[in-house]
N, C-alpha and C. Protein backbone atom coordinates (compact mmCIF):
# COMPACT_ATOMS: atom_id res chain seq x y z
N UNK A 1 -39.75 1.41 -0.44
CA UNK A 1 -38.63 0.62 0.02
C UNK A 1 -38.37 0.98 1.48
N UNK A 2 -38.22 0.01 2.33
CA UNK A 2 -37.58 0.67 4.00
C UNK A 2 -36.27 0.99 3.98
N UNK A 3 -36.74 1.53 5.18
CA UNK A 3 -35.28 2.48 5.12
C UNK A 3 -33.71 1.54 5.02
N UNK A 4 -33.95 0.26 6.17
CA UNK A 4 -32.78 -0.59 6.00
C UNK A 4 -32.54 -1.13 4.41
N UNK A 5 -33.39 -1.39 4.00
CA UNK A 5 -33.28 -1.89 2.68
C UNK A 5 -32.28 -0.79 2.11
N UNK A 6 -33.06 0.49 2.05
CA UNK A 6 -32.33 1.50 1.19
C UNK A 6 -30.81 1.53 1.73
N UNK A 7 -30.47 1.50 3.00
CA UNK A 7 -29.40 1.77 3.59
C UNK A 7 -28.28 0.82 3.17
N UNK A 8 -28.83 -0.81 3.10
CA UNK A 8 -28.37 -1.38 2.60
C UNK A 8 -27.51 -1.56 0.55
N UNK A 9 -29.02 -0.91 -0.13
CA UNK A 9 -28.63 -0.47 -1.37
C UNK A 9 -27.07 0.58 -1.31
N UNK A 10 -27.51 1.56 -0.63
CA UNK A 10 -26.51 2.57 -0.88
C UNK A 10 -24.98 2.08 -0.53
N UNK A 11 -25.14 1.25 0.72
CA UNK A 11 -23.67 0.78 0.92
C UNK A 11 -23.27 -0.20 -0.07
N UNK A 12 -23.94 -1.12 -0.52
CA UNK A 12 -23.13 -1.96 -2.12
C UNK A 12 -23.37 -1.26 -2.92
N UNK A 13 -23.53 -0.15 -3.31
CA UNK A 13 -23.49 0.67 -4.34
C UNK A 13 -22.33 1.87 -4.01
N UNK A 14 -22.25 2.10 -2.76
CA UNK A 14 -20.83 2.57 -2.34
C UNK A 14 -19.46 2.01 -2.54
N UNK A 15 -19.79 0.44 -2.18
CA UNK A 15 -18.66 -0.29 -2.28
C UNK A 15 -18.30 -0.71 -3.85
N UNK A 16 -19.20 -0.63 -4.41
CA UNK A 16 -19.20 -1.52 -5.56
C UNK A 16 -18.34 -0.21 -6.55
N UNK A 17 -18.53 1.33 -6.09
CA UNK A 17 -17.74 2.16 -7.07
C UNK A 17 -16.68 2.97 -6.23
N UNK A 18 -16.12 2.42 -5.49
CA UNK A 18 -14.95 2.55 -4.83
C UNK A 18 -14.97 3.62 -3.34
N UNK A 19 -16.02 3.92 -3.43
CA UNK A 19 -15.84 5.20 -1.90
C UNK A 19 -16.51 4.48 -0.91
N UNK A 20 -15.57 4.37 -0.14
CA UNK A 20 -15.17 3.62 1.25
C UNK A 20 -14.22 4.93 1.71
N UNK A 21 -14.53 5.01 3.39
CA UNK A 21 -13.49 5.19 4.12
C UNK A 21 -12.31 4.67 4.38
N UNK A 22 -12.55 3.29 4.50
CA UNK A 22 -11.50 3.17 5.00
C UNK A 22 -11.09 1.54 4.15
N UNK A 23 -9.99 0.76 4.11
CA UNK A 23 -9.42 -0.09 2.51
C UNK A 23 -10.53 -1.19 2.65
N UNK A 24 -10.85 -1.48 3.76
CA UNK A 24 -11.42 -2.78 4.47
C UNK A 24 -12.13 -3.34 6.00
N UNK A 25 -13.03 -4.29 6.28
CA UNK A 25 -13.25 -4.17 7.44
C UNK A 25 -12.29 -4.45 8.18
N UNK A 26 -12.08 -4.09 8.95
CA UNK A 26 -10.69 -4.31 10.04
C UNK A 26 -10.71 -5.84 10.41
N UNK A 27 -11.88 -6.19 10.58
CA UNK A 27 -11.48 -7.54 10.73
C UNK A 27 -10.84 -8.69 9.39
N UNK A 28 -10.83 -7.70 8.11
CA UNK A 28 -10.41 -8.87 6.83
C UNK A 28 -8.80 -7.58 6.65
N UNK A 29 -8.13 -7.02 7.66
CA UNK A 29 -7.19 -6.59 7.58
C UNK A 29 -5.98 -7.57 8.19
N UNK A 30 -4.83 -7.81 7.83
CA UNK A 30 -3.70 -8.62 8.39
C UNK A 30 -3.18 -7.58 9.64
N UNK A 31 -2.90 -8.34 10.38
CA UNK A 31 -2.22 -7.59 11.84
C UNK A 31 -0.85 -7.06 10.99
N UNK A 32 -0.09 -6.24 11.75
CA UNK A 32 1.05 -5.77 11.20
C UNK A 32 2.20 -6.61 11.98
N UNK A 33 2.21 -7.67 10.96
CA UNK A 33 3.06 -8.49 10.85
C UNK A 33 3.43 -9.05 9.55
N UNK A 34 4.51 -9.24 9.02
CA UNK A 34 5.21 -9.84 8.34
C UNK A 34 4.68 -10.67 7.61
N UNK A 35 4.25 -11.98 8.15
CA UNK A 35 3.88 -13.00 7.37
C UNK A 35 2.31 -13.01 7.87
N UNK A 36 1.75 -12.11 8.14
CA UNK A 36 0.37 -12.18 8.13
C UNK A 36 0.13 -11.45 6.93
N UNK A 37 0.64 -10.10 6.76
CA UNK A 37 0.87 -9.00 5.62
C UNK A 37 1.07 -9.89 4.01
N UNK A 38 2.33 -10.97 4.28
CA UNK A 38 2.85 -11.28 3.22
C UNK A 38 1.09 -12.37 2.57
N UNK A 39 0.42 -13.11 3.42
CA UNK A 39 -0.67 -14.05 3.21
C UNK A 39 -1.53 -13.35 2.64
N UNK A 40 -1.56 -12.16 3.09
CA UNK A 40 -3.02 -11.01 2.40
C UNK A 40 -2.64 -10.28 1.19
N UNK A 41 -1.63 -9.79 1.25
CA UNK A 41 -1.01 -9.11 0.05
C UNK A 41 -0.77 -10.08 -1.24
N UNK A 42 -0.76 -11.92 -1.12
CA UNK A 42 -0.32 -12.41 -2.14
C UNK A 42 -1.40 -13.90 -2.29
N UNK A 43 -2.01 -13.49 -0.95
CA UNK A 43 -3.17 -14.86 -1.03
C UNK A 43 -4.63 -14.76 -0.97
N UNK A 44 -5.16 -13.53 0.16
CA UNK A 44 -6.42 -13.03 0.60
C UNK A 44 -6.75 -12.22 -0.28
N UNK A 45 -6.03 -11.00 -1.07
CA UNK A 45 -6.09 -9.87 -1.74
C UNK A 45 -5.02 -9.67 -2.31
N UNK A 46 -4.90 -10.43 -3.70
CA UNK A 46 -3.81 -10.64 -4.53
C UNK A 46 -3.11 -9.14 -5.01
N UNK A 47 -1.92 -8.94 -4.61
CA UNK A 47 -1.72 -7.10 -5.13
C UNK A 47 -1.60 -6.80 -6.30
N UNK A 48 -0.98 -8.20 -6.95
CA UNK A 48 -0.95 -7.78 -8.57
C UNK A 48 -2.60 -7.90 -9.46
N UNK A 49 -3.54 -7.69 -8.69
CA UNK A 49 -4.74 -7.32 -9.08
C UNK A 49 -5.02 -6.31 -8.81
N UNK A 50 -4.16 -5.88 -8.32
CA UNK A 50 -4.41 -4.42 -7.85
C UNK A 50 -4.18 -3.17 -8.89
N UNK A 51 -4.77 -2.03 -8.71
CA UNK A 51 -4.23 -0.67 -9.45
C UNK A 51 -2.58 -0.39 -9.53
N UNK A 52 -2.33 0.07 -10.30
CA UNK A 52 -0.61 0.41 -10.57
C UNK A 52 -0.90 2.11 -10.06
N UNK A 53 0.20 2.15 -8.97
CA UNK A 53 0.11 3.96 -8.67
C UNK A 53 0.06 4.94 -9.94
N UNK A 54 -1.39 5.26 -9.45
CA UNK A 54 -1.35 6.77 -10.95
C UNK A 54 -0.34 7.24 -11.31
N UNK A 55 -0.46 7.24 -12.44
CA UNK A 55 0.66 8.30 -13.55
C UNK A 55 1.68 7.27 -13.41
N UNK A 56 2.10 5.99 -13.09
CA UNK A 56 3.53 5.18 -13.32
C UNK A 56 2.49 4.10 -13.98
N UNK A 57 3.47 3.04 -15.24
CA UNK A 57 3.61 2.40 -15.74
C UNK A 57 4.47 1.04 -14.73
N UNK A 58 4.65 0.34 -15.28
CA UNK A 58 5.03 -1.43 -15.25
C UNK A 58 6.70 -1.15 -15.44
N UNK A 59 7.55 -1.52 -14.73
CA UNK A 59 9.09 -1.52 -14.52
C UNK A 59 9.80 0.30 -15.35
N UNK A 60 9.35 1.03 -14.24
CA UNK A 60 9.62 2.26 -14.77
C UNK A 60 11.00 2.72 -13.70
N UNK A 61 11.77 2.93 -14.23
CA UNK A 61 13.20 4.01 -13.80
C UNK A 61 13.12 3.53 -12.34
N UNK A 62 14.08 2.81 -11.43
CA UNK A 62 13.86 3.02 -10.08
C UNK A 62 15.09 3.59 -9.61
N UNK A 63 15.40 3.86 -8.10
CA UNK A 63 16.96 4.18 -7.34
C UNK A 63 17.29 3.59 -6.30
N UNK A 64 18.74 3.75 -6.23
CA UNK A 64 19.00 2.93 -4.78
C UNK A 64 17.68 3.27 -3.14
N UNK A 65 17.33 2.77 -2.62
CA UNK A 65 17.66 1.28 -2.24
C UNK A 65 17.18 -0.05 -3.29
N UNK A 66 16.03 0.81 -3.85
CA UNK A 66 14.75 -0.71 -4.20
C UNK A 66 15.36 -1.04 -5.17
N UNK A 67 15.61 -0.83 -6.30
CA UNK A 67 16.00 -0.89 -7.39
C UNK A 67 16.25 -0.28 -8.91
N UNK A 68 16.72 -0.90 -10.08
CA UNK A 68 16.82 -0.33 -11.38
C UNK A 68 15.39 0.06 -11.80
N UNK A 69 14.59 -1.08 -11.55
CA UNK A 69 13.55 -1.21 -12.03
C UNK A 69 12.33 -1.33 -10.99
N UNK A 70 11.22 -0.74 -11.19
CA UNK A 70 10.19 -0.68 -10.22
C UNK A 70 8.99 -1.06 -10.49
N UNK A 71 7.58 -1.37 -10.09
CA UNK A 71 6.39 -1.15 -10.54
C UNK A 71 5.82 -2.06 -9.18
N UNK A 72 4.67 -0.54 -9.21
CA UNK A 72 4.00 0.03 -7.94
C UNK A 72 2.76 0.03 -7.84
N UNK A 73 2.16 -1.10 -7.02
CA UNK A 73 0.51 -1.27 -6.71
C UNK A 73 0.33 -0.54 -5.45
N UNK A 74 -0.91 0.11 -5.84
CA UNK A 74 -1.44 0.42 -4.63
C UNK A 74 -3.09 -0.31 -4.53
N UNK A 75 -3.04 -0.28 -2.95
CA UNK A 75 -4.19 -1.00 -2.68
C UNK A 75 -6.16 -0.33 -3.35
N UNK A 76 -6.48 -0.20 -3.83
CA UNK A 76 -7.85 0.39 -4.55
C UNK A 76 -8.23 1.47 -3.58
N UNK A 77 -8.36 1.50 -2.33
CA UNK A 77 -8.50 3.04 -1.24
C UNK A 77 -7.40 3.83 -1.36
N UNK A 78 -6.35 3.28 -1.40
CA UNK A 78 -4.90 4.06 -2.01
C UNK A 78 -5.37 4.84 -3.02
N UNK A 79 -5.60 4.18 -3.81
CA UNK A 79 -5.56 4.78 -5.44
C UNK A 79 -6.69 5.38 -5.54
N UNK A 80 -7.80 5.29 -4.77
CA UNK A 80 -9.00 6.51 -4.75
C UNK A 80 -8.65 8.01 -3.87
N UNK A 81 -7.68 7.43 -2.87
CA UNK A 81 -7.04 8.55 -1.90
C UNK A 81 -6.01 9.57 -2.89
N UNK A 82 -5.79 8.67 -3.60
CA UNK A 82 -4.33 9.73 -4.61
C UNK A 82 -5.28 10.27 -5.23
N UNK A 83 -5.93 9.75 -5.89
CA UNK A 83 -6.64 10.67 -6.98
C UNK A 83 -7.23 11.29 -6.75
N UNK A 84 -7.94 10.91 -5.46
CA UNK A 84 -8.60 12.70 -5.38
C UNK A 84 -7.64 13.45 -4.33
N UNK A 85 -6.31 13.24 -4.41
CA UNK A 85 -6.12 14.69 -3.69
C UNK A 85 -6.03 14.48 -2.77
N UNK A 86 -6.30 13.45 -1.88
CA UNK A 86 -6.25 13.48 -0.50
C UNK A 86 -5.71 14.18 0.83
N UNK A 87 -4.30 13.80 0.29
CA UNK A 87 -3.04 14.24 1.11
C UNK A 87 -2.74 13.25 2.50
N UNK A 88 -3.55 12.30 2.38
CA UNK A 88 -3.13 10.93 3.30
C UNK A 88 -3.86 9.80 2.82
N UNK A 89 -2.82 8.60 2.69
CA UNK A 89 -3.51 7.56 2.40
C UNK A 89 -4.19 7.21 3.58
N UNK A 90 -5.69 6.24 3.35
CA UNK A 90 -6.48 5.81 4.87
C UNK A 90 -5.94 4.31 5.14
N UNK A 91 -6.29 4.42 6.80
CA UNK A 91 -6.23 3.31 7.58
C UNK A 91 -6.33 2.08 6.78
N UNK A 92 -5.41 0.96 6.67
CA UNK A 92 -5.98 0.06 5.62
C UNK A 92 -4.92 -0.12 4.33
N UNK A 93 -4.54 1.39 4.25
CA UNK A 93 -4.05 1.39 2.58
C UNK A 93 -2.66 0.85 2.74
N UNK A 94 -2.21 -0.01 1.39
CA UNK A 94 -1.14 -0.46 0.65
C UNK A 94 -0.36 0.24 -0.23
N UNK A 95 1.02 0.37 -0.32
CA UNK A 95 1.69 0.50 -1.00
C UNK A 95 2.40 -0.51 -1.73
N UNK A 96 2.75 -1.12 -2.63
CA UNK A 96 3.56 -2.19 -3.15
C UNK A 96 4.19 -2.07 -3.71
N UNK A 97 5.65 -2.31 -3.70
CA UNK A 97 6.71 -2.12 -4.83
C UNK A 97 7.27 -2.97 -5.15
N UNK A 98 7.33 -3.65 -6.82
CA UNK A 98 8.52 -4.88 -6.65
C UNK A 98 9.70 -3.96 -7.35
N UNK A 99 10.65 -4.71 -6.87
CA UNK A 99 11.88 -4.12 -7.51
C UNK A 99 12.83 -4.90 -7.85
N UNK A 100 13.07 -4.61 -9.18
CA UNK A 100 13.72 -5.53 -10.15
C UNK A 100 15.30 -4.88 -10.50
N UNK A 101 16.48 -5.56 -10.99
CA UNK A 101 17.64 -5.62 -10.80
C UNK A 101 17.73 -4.82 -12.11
N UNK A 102 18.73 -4.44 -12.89
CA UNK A 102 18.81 -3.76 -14.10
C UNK A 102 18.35 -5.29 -15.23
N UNK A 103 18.57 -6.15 -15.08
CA UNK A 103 18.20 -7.34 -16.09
C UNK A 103 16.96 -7.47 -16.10
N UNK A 104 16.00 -6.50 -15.17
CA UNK A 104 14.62 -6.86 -15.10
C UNK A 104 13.93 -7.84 -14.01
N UNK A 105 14.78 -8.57 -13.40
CA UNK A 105 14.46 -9.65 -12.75
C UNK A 105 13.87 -9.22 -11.62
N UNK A 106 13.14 -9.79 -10.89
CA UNK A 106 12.50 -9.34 -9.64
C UNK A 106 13.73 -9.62 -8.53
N UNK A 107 13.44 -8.79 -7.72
CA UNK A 107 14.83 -9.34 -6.67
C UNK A 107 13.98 -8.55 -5.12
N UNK A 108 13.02 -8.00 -5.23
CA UNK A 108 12.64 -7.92 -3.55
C UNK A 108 10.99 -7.35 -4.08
N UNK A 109 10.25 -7.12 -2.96
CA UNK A 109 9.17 -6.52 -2.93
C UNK A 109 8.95 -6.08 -1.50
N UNK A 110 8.44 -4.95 -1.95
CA UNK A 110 9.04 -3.84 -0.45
C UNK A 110 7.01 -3.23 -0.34
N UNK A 111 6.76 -3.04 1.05
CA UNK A 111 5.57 -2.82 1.67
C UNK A 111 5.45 -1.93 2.33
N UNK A 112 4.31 -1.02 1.99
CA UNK A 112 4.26 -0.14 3.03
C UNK A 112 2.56 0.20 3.50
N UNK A 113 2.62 -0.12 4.35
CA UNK A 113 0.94 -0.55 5.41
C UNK A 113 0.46 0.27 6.22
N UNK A 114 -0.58 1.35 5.51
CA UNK A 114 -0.80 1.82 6.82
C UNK A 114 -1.79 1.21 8.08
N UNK A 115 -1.40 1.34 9.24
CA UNK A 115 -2.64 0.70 10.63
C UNK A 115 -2.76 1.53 11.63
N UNK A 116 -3.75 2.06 11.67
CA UNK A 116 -4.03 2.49 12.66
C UNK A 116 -3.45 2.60 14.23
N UNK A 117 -3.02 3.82 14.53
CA UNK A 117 -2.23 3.68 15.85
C UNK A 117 -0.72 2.53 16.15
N UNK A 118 -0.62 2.45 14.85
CA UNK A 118 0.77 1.11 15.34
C UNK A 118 2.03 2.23 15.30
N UNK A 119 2.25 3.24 14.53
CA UNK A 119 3.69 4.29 14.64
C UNK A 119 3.00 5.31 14.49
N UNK A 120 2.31 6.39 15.16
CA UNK A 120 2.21 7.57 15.26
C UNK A 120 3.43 8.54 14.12
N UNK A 121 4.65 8.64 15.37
CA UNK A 121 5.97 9.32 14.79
C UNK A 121 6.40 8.60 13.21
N UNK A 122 5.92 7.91 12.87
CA UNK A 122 6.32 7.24 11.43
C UNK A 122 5.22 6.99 10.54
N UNK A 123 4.23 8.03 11.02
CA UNK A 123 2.98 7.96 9.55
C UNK A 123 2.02 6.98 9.93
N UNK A 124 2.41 5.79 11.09
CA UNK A 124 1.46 4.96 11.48
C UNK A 124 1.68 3.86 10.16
N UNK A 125 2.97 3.80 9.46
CA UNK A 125 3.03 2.99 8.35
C UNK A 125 3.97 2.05 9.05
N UNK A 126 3.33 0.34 8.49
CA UNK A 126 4.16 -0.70 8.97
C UNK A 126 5.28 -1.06 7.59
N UNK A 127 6.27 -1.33 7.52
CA UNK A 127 7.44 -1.29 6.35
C UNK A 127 7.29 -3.18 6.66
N UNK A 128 7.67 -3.45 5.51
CA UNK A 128 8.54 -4.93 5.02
C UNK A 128 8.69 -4.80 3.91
N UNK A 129 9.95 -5.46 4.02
CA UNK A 129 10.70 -6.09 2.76
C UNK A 129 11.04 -7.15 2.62
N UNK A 130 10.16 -8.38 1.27
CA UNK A 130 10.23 -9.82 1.25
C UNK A 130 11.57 -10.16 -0.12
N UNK A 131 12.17 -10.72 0.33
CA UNK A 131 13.18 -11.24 -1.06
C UNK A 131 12.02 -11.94 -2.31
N UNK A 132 12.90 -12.15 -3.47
CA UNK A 132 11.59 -12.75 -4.36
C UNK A 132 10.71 -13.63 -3.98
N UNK A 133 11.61 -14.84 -3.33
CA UNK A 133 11.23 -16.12 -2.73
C UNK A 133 9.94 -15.83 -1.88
N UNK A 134 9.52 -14.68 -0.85
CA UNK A 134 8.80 -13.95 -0.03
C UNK A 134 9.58 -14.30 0.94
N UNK A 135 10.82 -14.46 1.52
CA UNK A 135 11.03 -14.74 2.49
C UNK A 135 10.95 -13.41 3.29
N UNK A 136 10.86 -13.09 4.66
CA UNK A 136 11.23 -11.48 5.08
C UNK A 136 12.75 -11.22 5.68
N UNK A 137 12.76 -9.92 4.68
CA UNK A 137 14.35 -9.63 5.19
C UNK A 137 14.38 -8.80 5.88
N UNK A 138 13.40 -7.68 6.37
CA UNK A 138 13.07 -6.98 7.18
C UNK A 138 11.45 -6.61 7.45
N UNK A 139 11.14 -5.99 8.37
CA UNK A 139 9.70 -5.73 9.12
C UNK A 139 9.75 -5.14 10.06
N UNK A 140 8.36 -4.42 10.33
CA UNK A 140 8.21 -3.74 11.35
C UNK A 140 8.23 -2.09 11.44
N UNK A 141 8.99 -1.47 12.30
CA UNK A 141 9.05 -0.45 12.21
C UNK A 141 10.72 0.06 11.99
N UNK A 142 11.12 0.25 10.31
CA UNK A 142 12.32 -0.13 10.12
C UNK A 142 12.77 0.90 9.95
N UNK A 143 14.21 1.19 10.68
CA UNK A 143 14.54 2.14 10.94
C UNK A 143 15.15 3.28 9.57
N UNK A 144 15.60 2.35 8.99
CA UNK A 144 16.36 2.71 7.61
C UNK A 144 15.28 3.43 6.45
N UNK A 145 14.08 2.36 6.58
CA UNK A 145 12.88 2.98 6.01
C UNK A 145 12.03 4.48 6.34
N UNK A 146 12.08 4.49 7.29
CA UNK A 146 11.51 5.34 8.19
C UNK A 146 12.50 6.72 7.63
N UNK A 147 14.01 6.34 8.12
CA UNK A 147 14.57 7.59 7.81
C UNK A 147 14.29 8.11 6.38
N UNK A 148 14.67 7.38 5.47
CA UNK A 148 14.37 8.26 4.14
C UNK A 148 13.01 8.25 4.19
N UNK A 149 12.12 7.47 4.12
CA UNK A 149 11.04 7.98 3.99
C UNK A 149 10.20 9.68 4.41
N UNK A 150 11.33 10.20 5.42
CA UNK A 150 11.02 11.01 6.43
C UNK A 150 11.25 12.06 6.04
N UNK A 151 12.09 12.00 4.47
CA UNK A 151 12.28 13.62 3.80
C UNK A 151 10.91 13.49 2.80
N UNK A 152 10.06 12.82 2.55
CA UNK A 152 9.09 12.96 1.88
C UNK A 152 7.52 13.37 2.98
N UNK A 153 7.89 13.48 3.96
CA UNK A 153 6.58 13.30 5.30
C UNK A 153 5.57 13.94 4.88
N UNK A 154 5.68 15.28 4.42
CA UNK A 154 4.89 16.10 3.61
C UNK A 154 3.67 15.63 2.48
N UNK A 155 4.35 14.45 2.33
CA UNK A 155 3.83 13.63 0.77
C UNK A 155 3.61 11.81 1.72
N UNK A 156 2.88 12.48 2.67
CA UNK A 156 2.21 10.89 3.10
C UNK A 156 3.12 9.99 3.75
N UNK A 157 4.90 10.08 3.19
CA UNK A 157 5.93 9.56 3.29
C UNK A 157 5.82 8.64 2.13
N UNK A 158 5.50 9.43 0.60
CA UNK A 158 5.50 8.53 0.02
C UNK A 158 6.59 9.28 -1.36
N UNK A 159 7.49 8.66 -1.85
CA UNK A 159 8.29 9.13 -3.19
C UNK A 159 7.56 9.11 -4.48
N UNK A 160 6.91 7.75 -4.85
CA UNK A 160 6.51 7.55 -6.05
C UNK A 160 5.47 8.63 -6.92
N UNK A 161 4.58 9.00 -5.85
CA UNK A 161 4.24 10.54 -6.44
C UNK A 161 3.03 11.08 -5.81
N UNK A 162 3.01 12.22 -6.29
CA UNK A 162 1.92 13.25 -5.13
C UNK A 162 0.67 12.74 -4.43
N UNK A 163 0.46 12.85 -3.29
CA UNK A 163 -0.80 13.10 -2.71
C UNK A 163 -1.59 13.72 -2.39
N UNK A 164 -1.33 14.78 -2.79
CA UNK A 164 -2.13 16.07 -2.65
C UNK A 164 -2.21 17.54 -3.63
């Protein structure tokens, strides 16, 4: 077999069982924006096809801000990064949370993106938060997010559970 050939084997055989560097080619990544984010997360790369963050279940216990109720996709490099231990999600990776009211109902879905070089001082993670509808009620580099997030920094800036 030549060598490109082989080279070629090994990378769809890389991709095909999850070890990648990094979530995606940068060019099939959404800019960190809002409604570019919201098109990829629910149209390009559907999230609820996605992995549920290890060790949580489907509308489990949530707290103020997000909600009563929670359940948490992470993007497939996410969820290979947690599990082994990582101690940082990579360039690329998703967080997803919907969060539902105590009746269960969905009432927001909250994002957290990492990109490369966009917030240094904030994990380099882009934040939004879409109402059910997807409309955006916030984006960017949000300040409110950022702060709490900022007692977990240690942990990726992430609550839902360990990275390392």
């Amino acid at each position: 077999m030549r060598k490109s050939s082989l080279s070629a084997l090994l990378a769809l055989a890389l991709l095909c069982f999850g070890v990648t560097p990094v979530c995606a080619a940068d060019s099939e990544l959404p800019d960190p924006d809002a409604n570019a984010v919201y098109n990829y997360i629910t149209r390009i790369k559907p999230y609820q096809n996605w992995p549920l963050y290890p060790g949580k279940g489907r509308l489990y216990q949530g707290r103020h801000p997000h909600g009563a109720f929670l359940t948490t996709y992470v993007s497939p490099e996410a969820e290979a990064s947690i599990k082994a231990k990582q101690g940082m999600l990579p360039n690329g990776a998703f967080v997803i949370k919907e969060n539902y009211t105590p009746e269960k109902k969905l009432a927001a879905i909250t994002v957290m993106y990492r990109v490369k070089d966009y917030n240094p001082d904030a994990g380099n993670w882009f934040w939004a938060k879409y109402r059910a509808d997807g409309s955006v009620e916030k984006s960017g580099k949000v300040g409110g997010c950022i702060s709490c997030h900022s007692a977990v920094l240690p942990n990726d800036w992430l609550f839902t559970g360990p990275v390392k």
